[in-house]
N, C-alpha and C. Protein backbone atom coordinates (compact mmCIF):
# COMPACT_ATOMS: atom_id res chain seq x y z
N UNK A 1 0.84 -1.19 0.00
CA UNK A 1 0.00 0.00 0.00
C UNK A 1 0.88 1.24 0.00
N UNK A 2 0.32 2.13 -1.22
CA UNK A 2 1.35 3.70 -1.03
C UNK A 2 0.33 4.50 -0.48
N UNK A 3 0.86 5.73 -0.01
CA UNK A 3 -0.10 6.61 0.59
C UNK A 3 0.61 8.06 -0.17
N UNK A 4 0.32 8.47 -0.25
CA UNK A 4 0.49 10.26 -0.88
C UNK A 4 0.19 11.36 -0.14
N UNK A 5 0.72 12.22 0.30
CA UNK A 5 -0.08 13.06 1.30
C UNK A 5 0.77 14.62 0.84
N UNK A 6 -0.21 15.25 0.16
CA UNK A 6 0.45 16.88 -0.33
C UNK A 6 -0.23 18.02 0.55
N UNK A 7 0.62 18.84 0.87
CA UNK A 7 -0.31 19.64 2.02
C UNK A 7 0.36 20.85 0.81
N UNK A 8 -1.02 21.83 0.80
CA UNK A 8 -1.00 23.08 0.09
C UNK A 8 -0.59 24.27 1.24
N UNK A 9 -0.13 25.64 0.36
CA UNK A 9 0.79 26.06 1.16
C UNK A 9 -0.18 27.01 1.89
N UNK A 10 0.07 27.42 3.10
CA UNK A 10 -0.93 28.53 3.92
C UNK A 10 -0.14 29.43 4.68
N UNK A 11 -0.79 30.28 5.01
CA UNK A 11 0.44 31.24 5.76
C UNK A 11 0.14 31.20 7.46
N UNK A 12 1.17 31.02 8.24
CA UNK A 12 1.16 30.57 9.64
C UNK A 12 0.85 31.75 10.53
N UNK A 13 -0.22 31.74 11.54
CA UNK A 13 -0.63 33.11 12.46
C UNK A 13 1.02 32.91 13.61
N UNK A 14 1.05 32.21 14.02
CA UNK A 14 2.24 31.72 14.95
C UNK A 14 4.05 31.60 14.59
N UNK A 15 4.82 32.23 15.13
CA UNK A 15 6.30 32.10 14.96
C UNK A 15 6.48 30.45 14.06
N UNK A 16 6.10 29.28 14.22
CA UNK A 16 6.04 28.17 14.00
C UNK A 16 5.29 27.41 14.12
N UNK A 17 4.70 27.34 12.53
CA UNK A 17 3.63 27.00 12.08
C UNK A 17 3.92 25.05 12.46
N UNK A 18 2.73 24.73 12.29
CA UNK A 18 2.80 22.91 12.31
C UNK A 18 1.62 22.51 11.61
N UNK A 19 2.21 21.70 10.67
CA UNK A 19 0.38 21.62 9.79
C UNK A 19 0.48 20.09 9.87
N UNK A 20 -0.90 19.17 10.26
CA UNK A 20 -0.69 17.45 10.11
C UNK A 20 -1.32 17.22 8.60
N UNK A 21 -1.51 15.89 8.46
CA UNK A 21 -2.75 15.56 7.47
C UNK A 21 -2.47 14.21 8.14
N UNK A 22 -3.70 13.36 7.37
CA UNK A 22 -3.83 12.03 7.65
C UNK A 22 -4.21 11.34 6.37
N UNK A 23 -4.14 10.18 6.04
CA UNK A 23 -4.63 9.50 4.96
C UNK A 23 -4.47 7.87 5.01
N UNK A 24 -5.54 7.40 5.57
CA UNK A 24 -5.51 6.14 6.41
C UNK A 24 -4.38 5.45 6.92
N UNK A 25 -3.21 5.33 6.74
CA UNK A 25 -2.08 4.79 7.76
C UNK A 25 -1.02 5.98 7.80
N UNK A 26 -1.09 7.15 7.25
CA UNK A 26 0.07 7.47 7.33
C UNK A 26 -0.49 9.35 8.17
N UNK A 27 0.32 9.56 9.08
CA UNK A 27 0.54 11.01 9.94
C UNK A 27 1.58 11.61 9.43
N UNK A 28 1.25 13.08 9.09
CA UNK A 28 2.41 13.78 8.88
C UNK A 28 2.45 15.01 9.45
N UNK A 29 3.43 15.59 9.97
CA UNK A 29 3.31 17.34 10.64
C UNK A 29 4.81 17.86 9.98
N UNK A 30 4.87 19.24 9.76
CA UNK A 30 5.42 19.42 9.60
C UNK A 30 6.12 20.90 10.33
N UNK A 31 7.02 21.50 10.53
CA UNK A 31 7.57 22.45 11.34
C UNK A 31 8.11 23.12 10.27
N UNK A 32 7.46 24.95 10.65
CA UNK A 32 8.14 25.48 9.41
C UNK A 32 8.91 26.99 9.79
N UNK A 33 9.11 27.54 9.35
CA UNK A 33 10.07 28.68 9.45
C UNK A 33 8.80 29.96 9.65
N UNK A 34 8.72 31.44 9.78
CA UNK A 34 8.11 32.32 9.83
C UNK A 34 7.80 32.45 8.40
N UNK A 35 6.41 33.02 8.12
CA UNK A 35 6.35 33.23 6.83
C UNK A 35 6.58 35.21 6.62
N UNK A 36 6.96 35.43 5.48
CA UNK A 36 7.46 36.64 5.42
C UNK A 36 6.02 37.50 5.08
N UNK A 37 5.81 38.83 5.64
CA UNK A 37 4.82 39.87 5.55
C UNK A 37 5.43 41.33 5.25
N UNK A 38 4.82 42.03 4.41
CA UNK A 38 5.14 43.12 4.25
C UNK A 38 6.58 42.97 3.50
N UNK A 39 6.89 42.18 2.31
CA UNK A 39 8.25 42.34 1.98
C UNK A 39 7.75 43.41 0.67
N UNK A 40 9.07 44.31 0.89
CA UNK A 40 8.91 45.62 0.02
C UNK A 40 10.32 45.02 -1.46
N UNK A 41 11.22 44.36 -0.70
CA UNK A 41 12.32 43.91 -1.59
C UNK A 41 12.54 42.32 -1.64
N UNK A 42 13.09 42.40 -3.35
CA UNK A 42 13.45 40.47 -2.98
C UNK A 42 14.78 40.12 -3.29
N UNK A 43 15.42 40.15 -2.09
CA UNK A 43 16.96 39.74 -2.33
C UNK A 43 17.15 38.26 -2.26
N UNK A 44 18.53 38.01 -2.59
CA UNK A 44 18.30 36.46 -2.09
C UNK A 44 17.97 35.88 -0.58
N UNK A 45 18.61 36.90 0.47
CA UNK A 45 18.26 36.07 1.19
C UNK A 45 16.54 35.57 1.90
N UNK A 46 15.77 36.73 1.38
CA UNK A 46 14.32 37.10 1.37
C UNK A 46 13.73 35.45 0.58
N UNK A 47 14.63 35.69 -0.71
CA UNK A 47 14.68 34.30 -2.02
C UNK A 47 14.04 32.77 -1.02
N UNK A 48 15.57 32.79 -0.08
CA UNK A 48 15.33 31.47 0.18
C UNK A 48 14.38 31.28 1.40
N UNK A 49 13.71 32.16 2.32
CA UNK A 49 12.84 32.11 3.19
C UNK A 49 11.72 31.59 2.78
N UNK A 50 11.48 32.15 0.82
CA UNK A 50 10.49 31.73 0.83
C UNK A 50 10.25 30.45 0.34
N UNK A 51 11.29 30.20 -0.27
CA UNK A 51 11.38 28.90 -0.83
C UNK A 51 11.62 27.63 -0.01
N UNK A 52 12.31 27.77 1.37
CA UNK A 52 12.29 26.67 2.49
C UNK A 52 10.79 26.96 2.37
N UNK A 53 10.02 27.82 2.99
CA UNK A 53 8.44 28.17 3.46
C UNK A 53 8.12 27.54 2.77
N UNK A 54 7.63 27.37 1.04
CA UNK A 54 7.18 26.74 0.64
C UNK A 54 7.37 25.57 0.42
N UNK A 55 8.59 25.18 0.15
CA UNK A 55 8.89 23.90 0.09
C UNK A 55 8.44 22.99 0.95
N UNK A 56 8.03 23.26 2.28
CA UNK A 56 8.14 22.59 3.18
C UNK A 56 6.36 22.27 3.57
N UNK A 57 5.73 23.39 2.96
CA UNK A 57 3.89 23.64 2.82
C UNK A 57 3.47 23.26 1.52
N UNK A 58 4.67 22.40 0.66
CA UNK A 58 3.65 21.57 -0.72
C UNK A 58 4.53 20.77 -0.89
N UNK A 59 5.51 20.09 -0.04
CA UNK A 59 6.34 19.11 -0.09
C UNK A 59 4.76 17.64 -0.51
N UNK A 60 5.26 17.02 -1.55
CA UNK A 60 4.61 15.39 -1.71
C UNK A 60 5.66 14.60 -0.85
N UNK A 61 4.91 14.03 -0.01
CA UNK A 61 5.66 12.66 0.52
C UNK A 61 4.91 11.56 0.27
N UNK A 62 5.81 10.66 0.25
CA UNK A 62 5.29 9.19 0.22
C UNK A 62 5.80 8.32 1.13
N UNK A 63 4.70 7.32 1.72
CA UNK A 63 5.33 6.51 2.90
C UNK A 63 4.64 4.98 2.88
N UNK A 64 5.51 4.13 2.73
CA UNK A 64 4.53 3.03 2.61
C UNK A 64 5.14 2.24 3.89
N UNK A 65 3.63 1.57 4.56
CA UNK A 65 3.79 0.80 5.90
C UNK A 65 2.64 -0.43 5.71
N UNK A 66 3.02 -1.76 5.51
CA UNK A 66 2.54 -2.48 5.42
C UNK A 66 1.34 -3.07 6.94
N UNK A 67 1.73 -2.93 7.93
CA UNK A 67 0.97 -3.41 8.88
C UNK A 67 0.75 -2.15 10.29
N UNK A 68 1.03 -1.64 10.22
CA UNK A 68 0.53 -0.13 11.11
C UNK A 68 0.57 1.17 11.00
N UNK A 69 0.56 2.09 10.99
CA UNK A 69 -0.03 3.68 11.11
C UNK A 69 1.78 4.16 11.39
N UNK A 70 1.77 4.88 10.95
CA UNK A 70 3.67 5.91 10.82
C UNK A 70 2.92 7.24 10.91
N UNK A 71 3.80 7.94 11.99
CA UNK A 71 3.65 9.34 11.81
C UNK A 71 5.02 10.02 11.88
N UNK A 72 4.84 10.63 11.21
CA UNK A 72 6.47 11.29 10.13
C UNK A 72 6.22 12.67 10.71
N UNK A 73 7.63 13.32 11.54
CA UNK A 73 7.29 14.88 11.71
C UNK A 73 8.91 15.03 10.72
N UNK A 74 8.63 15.96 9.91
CA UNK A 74 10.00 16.97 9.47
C UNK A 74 10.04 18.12 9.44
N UNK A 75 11.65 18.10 9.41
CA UNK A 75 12.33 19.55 9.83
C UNK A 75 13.36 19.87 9.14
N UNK A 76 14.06 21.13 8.64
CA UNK A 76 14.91 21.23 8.12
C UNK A 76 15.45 22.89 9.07
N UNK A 77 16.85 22.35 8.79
CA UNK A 77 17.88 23.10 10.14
C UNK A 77 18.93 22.94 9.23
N UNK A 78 19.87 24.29 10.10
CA UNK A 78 21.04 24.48 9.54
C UNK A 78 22.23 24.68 10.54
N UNK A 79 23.74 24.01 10.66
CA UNK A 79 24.63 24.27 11.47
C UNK A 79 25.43 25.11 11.66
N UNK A 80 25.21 25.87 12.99
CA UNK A 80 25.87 27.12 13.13
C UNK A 80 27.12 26.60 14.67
N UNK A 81 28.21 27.21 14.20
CA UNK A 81 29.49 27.79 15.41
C UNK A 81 28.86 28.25 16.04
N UNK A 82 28.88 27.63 17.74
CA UNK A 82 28.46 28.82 18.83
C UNK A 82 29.47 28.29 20.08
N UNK A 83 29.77 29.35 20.77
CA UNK A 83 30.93 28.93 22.16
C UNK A 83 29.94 28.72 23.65
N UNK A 84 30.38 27.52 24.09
CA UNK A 84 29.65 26.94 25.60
C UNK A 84 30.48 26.89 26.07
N UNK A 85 30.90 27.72 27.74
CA UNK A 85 32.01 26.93 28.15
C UNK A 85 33.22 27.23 27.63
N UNK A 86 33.44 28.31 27.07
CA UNK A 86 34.94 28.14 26.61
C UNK A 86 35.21 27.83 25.12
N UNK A 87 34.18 26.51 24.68
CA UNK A 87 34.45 25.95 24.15
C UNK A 87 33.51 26.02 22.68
N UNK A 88 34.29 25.23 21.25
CA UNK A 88 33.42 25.80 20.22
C UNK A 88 32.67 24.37 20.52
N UNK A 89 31.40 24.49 19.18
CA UNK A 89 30.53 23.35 19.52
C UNK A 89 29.63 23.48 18.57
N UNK A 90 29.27 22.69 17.53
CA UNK A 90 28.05 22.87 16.45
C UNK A 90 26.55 22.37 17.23
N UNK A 91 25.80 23.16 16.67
CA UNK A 91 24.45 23.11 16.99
C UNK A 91 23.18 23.25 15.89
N UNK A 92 22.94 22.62 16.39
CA UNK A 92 21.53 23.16 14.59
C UNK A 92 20.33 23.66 15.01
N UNK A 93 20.07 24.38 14.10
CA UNK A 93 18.51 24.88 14.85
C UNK A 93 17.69 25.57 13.25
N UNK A 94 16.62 25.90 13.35
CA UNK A 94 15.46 26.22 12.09
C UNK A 94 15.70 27.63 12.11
N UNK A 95 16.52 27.57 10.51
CA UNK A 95 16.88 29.52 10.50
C UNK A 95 15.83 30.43 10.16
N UNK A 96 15.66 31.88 10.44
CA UNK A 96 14.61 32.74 9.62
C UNK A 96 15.71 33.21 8.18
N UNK A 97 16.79 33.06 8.52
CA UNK A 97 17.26 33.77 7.15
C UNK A 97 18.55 32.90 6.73
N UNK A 98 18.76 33.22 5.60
CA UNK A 98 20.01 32.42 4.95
C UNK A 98 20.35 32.58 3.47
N UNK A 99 21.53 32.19 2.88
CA UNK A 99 21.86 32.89 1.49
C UNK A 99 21.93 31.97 0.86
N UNK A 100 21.86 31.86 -1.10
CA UNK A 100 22.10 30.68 -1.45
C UNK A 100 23.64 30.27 -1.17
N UNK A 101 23.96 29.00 -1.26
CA UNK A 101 25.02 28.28 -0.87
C UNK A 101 25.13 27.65 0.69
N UNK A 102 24.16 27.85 0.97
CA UNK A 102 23.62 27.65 2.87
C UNK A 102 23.53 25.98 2.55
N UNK A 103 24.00 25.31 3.69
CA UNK A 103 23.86 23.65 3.47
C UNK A 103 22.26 23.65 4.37
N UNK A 104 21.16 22.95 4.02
CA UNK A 104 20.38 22.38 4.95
C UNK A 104 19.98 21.31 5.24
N UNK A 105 19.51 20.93 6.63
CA UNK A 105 19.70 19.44 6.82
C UNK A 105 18.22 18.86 6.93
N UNK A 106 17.49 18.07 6.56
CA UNK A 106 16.45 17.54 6.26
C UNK A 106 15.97 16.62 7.20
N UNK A 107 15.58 16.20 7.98
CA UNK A 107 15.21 15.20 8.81
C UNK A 107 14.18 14.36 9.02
N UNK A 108 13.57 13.21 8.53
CA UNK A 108 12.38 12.74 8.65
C UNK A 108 12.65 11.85 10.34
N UNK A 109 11.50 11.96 10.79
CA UNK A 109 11.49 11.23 12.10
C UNK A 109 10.07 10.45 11.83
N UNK A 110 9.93 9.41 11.61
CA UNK A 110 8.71 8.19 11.51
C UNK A 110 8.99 7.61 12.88
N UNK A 111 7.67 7.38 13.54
CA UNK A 111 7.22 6.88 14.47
C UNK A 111 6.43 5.81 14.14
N UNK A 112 6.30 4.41 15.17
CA UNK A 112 5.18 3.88 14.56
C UNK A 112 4.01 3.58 16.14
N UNK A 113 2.53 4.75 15.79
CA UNK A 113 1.91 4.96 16.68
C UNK A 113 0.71 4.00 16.76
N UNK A 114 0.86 2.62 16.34
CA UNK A 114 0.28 1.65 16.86
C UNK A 114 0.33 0.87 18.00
N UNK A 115 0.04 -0.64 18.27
CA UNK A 115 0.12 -1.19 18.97
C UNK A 115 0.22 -2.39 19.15
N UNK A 116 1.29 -2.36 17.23
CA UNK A 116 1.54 -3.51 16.64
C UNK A 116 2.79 -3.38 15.95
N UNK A 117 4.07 -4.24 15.51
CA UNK A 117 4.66 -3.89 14.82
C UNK A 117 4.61 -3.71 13.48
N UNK A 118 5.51 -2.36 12.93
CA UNK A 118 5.18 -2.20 11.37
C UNK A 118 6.28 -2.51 10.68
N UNK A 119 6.09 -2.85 9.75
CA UNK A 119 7.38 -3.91 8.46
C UNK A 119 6.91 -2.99 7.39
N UNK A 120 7.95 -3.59 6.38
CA UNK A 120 8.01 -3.36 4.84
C UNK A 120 7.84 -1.44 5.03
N UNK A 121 8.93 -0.81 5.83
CA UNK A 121 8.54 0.69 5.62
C UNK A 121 9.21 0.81 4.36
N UNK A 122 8.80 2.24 3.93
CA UNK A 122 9.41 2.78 2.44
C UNK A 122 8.96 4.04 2.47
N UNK A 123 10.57 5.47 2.82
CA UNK A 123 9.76 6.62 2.56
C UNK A 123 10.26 6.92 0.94
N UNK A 124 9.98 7.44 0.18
CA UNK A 124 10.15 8.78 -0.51
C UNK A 124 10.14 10.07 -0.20
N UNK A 125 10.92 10.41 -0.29
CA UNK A 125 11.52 11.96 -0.30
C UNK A 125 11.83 13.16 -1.15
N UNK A 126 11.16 13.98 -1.98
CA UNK A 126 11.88 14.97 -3.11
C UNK A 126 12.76 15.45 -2.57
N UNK A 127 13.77 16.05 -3.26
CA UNK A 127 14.84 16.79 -3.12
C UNK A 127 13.66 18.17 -3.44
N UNK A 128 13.91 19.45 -2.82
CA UNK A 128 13.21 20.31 -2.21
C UNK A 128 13.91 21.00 -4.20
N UNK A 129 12.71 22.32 -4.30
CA UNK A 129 12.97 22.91 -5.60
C UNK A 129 13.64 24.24 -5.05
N UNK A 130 14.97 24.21 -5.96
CA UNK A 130 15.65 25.23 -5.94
C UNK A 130 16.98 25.12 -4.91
N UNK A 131 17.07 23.43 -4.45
CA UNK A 131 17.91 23.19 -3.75
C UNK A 131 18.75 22.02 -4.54
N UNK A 132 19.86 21.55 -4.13
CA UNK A 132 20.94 20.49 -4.75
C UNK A 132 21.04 19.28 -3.63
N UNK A 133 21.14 18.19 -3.80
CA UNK A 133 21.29 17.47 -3.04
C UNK A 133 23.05 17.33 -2.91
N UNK A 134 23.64 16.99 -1.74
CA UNK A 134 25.10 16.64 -1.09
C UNK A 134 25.16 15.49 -1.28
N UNK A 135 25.88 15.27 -2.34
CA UNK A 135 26.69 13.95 -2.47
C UNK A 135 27.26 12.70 -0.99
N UNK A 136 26.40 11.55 -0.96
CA UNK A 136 27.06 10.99 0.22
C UNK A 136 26.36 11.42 1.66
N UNK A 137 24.70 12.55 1.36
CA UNK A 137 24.59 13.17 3.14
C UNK A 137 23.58 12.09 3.33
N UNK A 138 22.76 11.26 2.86
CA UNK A 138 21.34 10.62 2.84
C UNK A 138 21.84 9.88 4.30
N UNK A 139 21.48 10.03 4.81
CA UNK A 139 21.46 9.21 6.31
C UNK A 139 20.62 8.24 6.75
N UNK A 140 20.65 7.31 7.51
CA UNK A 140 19.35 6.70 8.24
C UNK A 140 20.24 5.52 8.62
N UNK A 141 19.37 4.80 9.82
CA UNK A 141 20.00 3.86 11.00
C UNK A 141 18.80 2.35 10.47
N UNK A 142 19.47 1.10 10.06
CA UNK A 142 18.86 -0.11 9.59
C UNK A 142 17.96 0.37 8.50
N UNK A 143 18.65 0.56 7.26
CA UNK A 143 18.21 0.51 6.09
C UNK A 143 19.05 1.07 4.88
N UNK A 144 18.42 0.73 3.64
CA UNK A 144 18.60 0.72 2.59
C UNK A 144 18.42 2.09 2.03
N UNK A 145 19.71 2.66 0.54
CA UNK A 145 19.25 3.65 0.26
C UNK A 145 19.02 4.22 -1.21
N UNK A 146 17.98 4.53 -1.35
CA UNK A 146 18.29 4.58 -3.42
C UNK A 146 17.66 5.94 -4.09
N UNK A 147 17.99 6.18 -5.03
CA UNK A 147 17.82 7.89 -5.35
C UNK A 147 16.72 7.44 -6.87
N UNK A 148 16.60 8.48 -7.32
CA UNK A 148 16.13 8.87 -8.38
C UNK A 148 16.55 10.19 -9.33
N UNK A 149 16.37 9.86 -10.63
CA UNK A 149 16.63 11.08 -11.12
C UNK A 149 15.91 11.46 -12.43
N UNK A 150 14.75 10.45 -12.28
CA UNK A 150 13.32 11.05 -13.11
C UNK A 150 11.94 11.35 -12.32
N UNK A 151 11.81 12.12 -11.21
CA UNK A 151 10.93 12.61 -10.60
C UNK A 151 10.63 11.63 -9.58
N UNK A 152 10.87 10.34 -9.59
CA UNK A 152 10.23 9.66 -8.61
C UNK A 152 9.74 8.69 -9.34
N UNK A 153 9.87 8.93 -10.56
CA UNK A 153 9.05 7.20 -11.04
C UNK A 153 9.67 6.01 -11.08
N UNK A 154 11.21 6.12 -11.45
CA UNK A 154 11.97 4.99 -10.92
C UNK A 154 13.07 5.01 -9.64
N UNK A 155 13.79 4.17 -9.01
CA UNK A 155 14.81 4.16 -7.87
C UNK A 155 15.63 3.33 -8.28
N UNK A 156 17.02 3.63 -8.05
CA UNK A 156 18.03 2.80 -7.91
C UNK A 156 19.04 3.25 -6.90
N UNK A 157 20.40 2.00 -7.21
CA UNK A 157 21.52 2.86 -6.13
C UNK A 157 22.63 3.77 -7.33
N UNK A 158 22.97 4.79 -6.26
CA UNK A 158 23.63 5.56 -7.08
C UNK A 158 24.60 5.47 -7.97
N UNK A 159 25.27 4.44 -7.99
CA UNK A 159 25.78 3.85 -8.78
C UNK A 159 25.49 4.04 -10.44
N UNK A 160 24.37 3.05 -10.47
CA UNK A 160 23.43 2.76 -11.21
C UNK A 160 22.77 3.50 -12.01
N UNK A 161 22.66 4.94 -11.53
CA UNK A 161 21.87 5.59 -12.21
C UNK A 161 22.30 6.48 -13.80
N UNK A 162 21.77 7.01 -14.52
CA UNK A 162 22.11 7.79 -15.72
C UNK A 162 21.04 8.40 -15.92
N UNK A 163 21.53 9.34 -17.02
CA UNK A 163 20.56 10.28 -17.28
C UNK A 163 21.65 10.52 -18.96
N UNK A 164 20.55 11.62 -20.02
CA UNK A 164 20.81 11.65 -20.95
C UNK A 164 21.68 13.06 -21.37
N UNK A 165 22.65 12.93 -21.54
CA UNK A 165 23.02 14.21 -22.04
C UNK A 165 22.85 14.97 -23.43
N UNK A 166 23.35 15.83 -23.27
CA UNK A 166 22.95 16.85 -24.62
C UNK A 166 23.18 16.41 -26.24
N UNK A 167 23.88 15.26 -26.09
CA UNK A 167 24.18 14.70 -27.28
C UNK A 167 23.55 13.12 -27.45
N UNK A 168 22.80 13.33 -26.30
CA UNK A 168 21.67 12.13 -26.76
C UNK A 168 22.48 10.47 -26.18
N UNK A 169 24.24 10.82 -25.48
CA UNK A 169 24.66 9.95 -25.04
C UNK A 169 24.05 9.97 -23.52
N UNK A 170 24.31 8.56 -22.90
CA UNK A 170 23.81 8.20 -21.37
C UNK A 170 25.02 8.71 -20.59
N UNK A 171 24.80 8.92 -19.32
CA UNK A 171 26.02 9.83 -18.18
C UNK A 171 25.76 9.01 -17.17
N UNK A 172 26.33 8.91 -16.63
CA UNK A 172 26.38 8.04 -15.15
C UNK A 172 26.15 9.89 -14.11
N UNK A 173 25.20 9.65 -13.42
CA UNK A 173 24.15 10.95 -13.00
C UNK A 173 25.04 11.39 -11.45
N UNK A 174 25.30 12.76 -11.64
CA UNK A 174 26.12 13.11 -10.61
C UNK A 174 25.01 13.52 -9.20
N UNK A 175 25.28 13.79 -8.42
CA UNK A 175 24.50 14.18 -7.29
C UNK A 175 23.39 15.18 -6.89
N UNK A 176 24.16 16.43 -8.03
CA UNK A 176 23.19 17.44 -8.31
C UNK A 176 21.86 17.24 -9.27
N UNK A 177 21.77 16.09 -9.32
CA UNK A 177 20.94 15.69 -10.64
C UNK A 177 19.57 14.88 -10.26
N UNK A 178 20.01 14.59 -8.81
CA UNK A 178 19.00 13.76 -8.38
C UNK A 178 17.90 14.31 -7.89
N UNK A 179 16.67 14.03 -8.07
CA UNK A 179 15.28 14.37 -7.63
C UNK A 179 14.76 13.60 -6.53
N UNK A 180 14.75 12.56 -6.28
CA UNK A 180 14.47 12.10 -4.77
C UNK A 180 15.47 10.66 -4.30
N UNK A 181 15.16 10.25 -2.88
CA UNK A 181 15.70 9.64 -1.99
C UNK A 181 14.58 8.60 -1.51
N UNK A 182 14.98 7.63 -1.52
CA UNK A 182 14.14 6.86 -0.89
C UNK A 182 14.72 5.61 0.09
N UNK A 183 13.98 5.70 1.39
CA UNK A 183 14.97 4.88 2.49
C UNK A 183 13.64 3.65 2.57
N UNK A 184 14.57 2.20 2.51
CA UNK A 184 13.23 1.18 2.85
C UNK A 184 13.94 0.94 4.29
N UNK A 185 13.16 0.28 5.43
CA UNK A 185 13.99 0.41 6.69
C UNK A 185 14.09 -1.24 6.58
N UNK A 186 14.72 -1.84 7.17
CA UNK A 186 15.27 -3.31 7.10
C UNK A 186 14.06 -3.75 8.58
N UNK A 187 13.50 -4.75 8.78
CA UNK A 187 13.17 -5.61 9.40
C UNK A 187 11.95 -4.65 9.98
N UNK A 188 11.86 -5.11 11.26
CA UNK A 188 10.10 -4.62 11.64
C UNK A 188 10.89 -2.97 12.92
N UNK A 189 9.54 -2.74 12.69
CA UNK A 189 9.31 -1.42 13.48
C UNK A 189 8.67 -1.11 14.64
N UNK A 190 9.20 -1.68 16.19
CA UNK A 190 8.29 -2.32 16.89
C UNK A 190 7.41 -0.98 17.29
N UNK A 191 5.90 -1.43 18.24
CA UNK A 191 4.74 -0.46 18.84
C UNK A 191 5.60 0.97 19.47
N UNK A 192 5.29 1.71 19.37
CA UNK A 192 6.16 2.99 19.75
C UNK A 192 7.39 3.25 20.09
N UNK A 193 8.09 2.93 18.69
CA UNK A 193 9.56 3.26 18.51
C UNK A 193 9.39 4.17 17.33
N UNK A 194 10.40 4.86 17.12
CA UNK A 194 11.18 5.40 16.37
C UNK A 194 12.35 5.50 15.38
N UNK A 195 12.44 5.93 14.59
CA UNK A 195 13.55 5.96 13.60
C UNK A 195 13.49 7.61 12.69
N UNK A 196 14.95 7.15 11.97
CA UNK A 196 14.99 8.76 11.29
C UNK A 196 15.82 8.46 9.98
N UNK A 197 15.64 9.36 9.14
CA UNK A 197 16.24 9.16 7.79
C UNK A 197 16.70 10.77 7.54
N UNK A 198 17.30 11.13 6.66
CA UNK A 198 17.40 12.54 6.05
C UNK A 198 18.20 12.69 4.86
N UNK A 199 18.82 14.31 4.81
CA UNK A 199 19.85 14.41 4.25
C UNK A 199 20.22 15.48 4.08
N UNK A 200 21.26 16.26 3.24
CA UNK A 200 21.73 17.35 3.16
C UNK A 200 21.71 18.09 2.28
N UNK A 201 21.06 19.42 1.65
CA UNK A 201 20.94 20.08 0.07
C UNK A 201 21.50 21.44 0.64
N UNK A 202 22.08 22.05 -0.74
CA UNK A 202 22.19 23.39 -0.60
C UNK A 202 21.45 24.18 -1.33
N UNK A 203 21.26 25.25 -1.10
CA UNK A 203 20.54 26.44 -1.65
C UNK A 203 20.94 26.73 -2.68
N UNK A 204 20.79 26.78 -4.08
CA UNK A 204 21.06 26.98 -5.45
C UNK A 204 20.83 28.99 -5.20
């Protein structure tokens, strides 16, 4: 069973908006940045506020869970230098502003809020528009990982993949090229546990 779940974009009364949906097994929320009011100018960094904002309020996900209910919250954060103690120390947190060339980090967190275990997971993921995916960032703990680089209709491993170049020859498909990610998780998902997948794009 696939599930599809597109949330259209709205503008948030609150510092940090959270929007769910449901669609018989699958929960999704999502955490988003301030949306911008009263902009008189559009620089870049104005650019990418709005484009995390939206990206993140018409993101398509896909999640397939064969035997219980997943609820997926994501977030996307960026790592900043800050001193504790003396000492330096990276930290991440959800920016209001940023320029292109900014790395951001993507995070899916699936839960499974049954009271049964869930198998056969499978997310899909787009690579966000107007961003690049990081070669090598796709993360996740017991599972498998495979990309795409025709919208989502097929998956492989990166290896594997091509695409057509300008002279009508095949290319073995570099990183910037890819359109989505997809993590299957290996074995079962017991009654209220957790797991996480992600990855890393920059701001074009």
């Amino acid at each position: 069973m696939k599930i599809s779940s597109q949330l259209p974009a709205f503008t948030p009364k609150n510092p940090l908006a959270r929007r769910e949906s449901s669609e018989i097994n699958t929960l999704r929320s999502i955490n988003l940045i301030p949306a911008l009011t009263g902009m008189t100018s559009f620089r870049p960094i104005e650019l990418f506020r709005i484009t995390l904002f939206t990206m993140l309020c018409s993101l398509t996900f896909n999640i397939q869970a064969a035997t219980a209910p997943i609820k997926v919250t994501s977030i996307a954060e960026i790592e900043v230098e800050v001193v504790e103690n003396g000492k330096k120390i990276i930290k991440r947190h959800t920016p209001e502003k940023a320029v292109p060339g900014t790395e951001v980090i993507f995070t899916d967190t699936f839960e499974n809020v049954s009271n049964k275990a869930a198998s056969n997971i499978v997310i899909d993921n787009p690579i966000p528009v107007n961003m690049e995916y990081k070669g090598n960032s796709a993360f996740c703990t017991n599972c498998t990982i495979e990309f795409s680089v025709d919208g989502g209709r097929t998956f492989g491993a990166a290896r594997s993949l091509k695409v057509l170049g300008p002279d009508g020859q095949q290319y073995s498909a570099i990183p910037k090229q890819y359109t989505h990610i997809r993590w299957t998780y290996q074995g079962q998902l017991s009654a209220g546990e957790h797991s996480q997948v992600g990855f890393h794009a920059t701001i074009k």
